[in-house]
N, C-alpha and C. Protein backbone atom coordinates (compact mmCIF):
# COMPACT_ATOMS: atom_id res chain seq x y z
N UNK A 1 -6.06 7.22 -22.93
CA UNK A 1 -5.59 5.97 -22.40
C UNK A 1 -5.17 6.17 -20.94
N UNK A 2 -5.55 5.16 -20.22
CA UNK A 2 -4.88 5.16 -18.38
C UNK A 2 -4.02 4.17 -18.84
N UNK A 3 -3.07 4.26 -17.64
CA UNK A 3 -2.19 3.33 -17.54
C UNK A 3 -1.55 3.12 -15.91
N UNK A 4 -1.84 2.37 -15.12
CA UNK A 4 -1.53 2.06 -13.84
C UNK A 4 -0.11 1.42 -13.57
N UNK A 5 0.42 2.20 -12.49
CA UNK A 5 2.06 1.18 -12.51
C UNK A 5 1.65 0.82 -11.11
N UNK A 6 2.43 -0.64 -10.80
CA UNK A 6 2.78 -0.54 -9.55
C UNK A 6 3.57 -0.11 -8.83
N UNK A 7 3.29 0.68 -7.56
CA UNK A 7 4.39 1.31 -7.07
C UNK A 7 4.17 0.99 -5.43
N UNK A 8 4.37 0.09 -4.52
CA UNK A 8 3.75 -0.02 -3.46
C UNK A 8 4.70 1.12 -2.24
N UNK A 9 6.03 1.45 -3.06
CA UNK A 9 6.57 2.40 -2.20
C UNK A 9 6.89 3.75 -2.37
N UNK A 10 6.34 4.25 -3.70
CA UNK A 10 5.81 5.55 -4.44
C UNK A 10 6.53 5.46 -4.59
N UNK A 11 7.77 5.13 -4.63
CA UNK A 11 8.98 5.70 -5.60
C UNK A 11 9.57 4.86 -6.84
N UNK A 12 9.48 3.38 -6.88
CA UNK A 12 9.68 2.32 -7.81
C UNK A 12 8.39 1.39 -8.75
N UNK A 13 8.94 1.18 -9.38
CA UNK A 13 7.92 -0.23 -10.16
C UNK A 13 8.06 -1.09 -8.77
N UNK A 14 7.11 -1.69 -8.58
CA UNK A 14 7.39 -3.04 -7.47
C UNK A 14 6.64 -3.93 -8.07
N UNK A 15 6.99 -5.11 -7.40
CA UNK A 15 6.26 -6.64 -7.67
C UNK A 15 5.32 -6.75 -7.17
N UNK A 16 4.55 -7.99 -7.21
CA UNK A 16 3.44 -8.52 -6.54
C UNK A 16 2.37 -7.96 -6.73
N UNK A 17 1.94 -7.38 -7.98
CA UNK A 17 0.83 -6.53 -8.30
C UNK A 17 -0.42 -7.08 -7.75
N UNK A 18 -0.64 -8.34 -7.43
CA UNK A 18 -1.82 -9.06 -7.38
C UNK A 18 -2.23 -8.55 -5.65
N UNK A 19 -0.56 -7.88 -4.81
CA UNK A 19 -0.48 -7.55 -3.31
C UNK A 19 -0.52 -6.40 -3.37
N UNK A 20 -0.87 -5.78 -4.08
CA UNK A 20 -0.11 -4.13 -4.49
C UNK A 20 -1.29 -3.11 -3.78
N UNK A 21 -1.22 -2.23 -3.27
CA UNK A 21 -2.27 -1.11 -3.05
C UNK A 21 -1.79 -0.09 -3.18
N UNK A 22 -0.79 0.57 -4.06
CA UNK A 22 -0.25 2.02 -4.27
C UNK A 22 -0.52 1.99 -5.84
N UNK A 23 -0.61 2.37 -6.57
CA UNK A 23 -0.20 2.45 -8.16
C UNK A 23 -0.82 3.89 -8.59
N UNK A 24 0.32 4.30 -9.35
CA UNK A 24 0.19 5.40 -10.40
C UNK A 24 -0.07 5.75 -11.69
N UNK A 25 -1.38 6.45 -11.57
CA UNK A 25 -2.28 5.97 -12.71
C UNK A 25 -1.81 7.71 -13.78
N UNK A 26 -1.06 7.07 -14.71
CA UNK A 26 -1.51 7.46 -15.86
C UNK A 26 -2.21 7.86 -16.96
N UNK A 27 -2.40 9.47 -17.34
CA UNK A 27 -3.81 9.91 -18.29
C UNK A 27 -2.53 10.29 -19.39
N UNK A 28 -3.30 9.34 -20.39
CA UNK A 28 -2.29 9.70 -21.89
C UNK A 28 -3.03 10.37 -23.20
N UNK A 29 -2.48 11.06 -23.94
CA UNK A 29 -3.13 11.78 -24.63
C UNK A 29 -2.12 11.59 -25.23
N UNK A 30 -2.37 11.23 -26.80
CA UNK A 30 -1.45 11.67 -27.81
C UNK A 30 0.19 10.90 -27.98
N UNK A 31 0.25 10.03 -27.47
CA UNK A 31 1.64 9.23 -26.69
C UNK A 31 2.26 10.51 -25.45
N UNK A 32 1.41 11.19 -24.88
CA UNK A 32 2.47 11.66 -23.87
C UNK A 32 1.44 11.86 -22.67
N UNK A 33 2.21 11.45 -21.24
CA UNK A 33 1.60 11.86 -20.66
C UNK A 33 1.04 13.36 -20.30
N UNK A 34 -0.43 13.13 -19.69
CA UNK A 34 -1.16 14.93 -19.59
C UNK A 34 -1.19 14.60 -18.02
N UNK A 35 -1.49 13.91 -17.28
CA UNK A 35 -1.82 13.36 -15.85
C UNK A 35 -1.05 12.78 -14.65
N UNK A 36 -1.07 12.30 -13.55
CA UNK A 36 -0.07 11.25 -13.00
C UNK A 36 -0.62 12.05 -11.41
N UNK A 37 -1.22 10.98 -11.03
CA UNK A 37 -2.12 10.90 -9.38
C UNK A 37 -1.69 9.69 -8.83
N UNK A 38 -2.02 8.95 -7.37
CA UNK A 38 -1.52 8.28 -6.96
C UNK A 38 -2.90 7.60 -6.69
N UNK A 39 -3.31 6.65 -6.62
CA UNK A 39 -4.29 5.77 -6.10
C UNK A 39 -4.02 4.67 -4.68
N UNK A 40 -4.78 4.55 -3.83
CA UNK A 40 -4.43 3.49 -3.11
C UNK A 40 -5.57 3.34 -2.41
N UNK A 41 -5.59 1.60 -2.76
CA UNK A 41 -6.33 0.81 -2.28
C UNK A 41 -6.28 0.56 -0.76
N UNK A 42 -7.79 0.24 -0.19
CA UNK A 42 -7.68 -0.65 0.97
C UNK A 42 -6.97 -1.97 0.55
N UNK A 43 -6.83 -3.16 1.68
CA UNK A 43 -6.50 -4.07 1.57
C UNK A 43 -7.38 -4.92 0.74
N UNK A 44 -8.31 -4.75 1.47
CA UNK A 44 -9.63 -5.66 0.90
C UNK A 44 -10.13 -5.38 -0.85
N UNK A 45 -9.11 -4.21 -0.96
CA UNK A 45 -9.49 -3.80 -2.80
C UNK A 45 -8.20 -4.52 -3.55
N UNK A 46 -7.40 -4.87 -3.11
CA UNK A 46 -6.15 -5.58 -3.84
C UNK A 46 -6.92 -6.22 -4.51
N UNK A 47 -5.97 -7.27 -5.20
CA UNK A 47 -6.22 -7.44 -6.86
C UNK A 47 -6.57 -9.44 -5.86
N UNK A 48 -5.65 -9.57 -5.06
CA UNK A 48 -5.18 -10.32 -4.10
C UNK A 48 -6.95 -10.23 -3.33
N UNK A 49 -7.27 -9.73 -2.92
CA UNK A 49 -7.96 -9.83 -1.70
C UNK A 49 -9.82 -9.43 -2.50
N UNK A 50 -9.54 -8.97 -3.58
CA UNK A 50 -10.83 -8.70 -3.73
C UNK A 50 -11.46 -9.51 -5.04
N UNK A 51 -12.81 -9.65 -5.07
CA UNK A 51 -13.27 -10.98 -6.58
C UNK A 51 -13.07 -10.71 -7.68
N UNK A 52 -12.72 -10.99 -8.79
CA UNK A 52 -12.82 -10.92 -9.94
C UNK A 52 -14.15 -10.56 -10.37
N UNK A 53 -15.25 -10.88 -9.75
CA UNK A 53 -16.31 -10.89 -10.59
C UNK A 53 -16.95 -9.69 -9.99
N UNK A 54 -16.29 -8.88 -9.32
CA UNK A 54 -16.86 -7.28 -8.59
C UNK A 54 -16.31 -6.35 -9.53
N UNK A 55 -16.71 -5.21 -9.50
CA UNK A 55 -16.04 -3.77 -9.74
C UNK A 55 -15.07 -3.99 -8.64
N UNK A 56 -14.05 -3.54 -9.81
CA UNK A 56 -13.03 -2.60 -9.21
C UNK A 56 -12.21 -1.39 -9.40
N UNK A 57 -11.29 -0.67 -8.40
CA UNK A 57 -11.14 0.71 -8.96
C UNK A 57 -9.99 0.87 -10.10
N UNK A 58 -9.73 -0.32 -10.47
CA UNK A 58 -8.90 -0.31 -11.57
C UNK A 58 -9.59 -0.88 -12.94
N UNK A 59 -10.73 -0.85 -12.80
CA UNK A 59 -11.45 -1.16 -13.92
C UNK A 59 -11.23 -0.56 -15.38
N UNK A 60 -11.25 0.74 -15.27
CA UNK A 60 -11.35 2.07 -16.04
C UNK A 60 -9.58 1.78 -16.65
N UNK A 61 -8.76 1.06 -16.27
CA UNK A 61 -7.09 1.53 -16.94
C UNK A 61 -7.14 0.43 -18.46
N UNK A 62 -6.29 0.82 -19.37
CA UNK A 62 -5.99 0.04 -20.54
C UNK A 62 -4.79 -1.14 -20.05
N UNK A 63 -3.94 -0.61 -19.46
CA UNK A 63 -2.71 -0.95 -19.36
C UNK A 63 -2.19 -1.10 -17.89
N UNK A 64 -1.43 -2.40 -16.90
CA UNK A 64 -0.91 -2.24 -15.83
C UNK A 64 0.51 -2.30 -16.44
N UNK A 65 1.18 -1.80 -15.57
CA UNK A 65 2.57 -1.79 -15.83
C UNK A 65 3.04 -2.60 -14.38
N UNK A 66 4.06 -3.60 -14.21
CA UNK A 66 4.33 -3.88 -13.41
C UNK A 66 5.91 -4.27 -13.18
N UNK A 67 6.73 -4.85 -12.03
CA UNK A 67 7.73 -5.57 -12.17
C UNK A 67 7.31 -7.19 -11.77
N UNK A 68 6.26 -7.63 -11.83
CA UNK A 68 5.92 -9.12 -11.26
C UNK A 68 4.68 -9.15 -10.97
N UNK A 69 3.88 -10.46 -11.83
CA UNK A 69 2.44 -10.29 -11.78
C UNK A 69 2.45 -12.14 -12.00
N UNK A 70 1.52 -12.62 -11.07
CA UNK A 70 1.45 -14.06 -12.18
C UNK A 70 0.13 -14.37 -12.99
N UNK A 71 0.07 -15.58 -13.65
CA UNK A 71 -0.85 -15.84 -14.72
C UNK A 71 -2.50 -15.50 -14.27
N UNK A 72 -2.51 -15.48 -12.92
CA UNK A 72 -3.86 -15.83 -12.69
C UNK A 72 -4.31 -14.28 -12.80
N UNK A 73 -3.36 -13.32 -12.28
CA UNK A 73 -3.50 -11.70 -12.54
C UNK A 73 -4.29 -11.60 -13.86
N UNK A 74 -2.86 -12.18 -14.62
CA UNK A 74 -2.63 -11.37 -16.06
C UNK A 74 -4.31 -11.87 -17.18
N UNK A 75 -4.97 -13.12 -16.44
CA UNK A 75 -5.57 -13.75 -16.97
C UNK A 75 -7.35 -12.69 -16.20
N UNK A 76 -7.31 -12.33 -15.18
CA UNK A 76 -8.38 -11.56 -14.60
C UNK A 76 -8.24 -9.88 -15.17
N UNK A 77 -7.19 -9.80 -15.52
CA UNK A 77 -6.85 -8.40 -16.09
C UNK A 77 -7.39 -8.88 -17.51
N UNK A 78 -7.25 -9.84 -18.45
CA UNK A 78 -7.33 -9.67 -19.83
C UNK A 78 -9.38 -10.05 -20.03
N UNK A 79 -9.74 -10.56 -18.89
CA UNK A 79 -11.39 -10.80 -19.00
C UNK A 79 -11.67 -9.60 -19.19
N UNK A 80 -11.20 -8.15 -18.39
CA UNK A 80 -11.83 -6.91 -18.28
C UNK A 80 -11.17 -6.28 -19.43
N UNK A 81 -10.49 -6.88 -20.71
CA UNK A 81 -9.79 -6.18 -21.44
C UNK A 81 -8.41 -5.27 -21.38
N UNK A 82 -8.10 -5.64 -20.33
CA UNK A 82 -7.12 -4.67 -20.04
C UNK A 82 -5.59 -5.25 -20.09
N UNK A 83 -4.68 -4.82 -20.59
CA UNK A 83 -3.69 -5.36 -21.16
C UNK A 83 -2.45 -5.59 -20.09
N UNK A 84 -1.42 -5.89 -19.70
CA UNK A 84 -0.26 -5.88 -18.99
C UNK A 84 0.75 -6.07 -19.39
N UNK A 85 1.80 -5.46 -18.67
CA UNK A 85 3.64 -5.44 -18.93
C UNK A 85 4.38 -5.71 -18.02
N UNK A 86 5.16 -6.54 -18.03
CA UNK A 86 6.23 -7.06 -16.89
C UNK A 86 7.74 -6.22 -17.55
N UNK A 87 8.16 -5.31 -16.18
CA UNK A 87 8.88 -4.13 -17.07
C UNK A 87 10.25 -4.13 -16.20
N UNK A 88 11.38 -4.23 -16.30
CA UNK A 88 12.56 -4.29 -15.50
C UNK A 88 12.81 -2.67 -15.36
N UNK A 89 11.79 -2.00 -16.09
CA UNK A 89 12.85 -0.47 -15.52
C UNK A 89 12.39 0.30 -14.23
N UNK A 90 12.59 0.52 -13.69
CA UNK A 90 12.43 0.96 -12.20
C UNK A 90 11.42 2.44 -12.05
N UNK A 91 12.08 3.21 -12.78
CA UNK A 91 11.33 4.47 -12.53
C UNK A 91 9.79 4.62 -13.42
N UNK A 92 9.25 4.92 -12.32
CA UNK A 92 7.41 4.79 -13.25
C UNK A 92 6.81 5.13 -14.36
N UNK A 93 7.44 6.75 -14.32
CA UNK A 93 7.76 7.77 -15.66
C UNK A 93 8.22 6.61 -16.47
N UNK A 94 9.57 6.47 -16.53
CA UNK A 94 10.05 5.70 -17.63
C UNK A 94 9.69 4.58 -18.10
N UNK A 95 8.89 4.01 -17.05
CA UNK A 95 8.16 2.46 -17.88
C UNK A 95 7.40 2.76 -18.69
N UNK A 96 6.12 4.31 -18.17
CA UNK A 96 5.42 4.12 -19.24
C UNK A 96 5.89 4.99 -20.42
N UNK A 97 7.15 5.85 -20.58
CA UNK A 97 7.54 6.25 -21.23
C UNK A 97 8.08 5.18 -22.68
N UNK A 98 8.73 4.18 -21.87
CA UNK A 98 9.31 3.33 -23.05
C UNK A 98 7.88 2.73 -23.04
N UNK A 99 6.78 2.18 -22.85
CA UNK A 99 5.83 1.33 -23.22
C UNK A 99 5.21 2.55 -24.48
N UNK A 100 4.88 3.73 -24.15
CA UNK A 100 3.97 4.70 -25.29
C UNK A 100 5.70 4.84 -26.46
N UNK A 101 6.95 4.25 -26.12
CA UNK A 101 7.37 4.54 -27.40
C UNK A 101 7.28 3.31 -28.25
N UNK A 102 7.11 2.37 -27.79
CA UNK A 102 6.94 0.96 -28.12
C UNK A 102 5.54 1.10 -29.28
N UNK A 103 4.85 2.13 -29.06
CA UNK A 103 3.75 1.80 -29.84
C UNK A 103 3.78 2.26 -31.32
């Protein structure tokens, strides 16, 4: 399983995923993480700036983790199958920590 957080200032969950070009992508094995790299988009690859109906480099994740996304996101994320979380906890580790205990 991948799992992408937003992080636009490497150190927090941040908002505006749809503005976002930092996120930390998650490789899960087994409920625990094995992985954790940083990705970042050009502008023109935001979620914001680029088509729905293109590849994109977030194609490949199961799961975004975010602190603020709106419907039109959550609705272009669920065409490609891919699921989302609106998460109040701050540290990246720990979002997806409590999301893989949730399961």
């Amino acid at each position: 399983m991948k799992i992408a957080v937003t992080s636009q200032n490497k150190k927090t969950v941040t908002q505006h995923a749809g503005r976002c070009r930092k996120f930390w992508i998650f490789e899960i094995q087994n409920h625990a993480i094995t992985d954790k790299s940083l990705l970042e988009l050009t502008k023109d690859q935001s979620f914001h700036d680029s088509s729905p109906h293109q590849p994109h480099p977030l194609d490949n994740i199961d799961l975004l983790i975010t602190a603020g996304m709106g419907q039109g996101l959550v609705r272009r994320l669920q065409s490609k199958g891919i699921k989302s979380l609106i998460s109040h906890e701050k540290n990246p580790e720990k979002a997806v920590f409590l999301y893989l205990q949730s399961l």
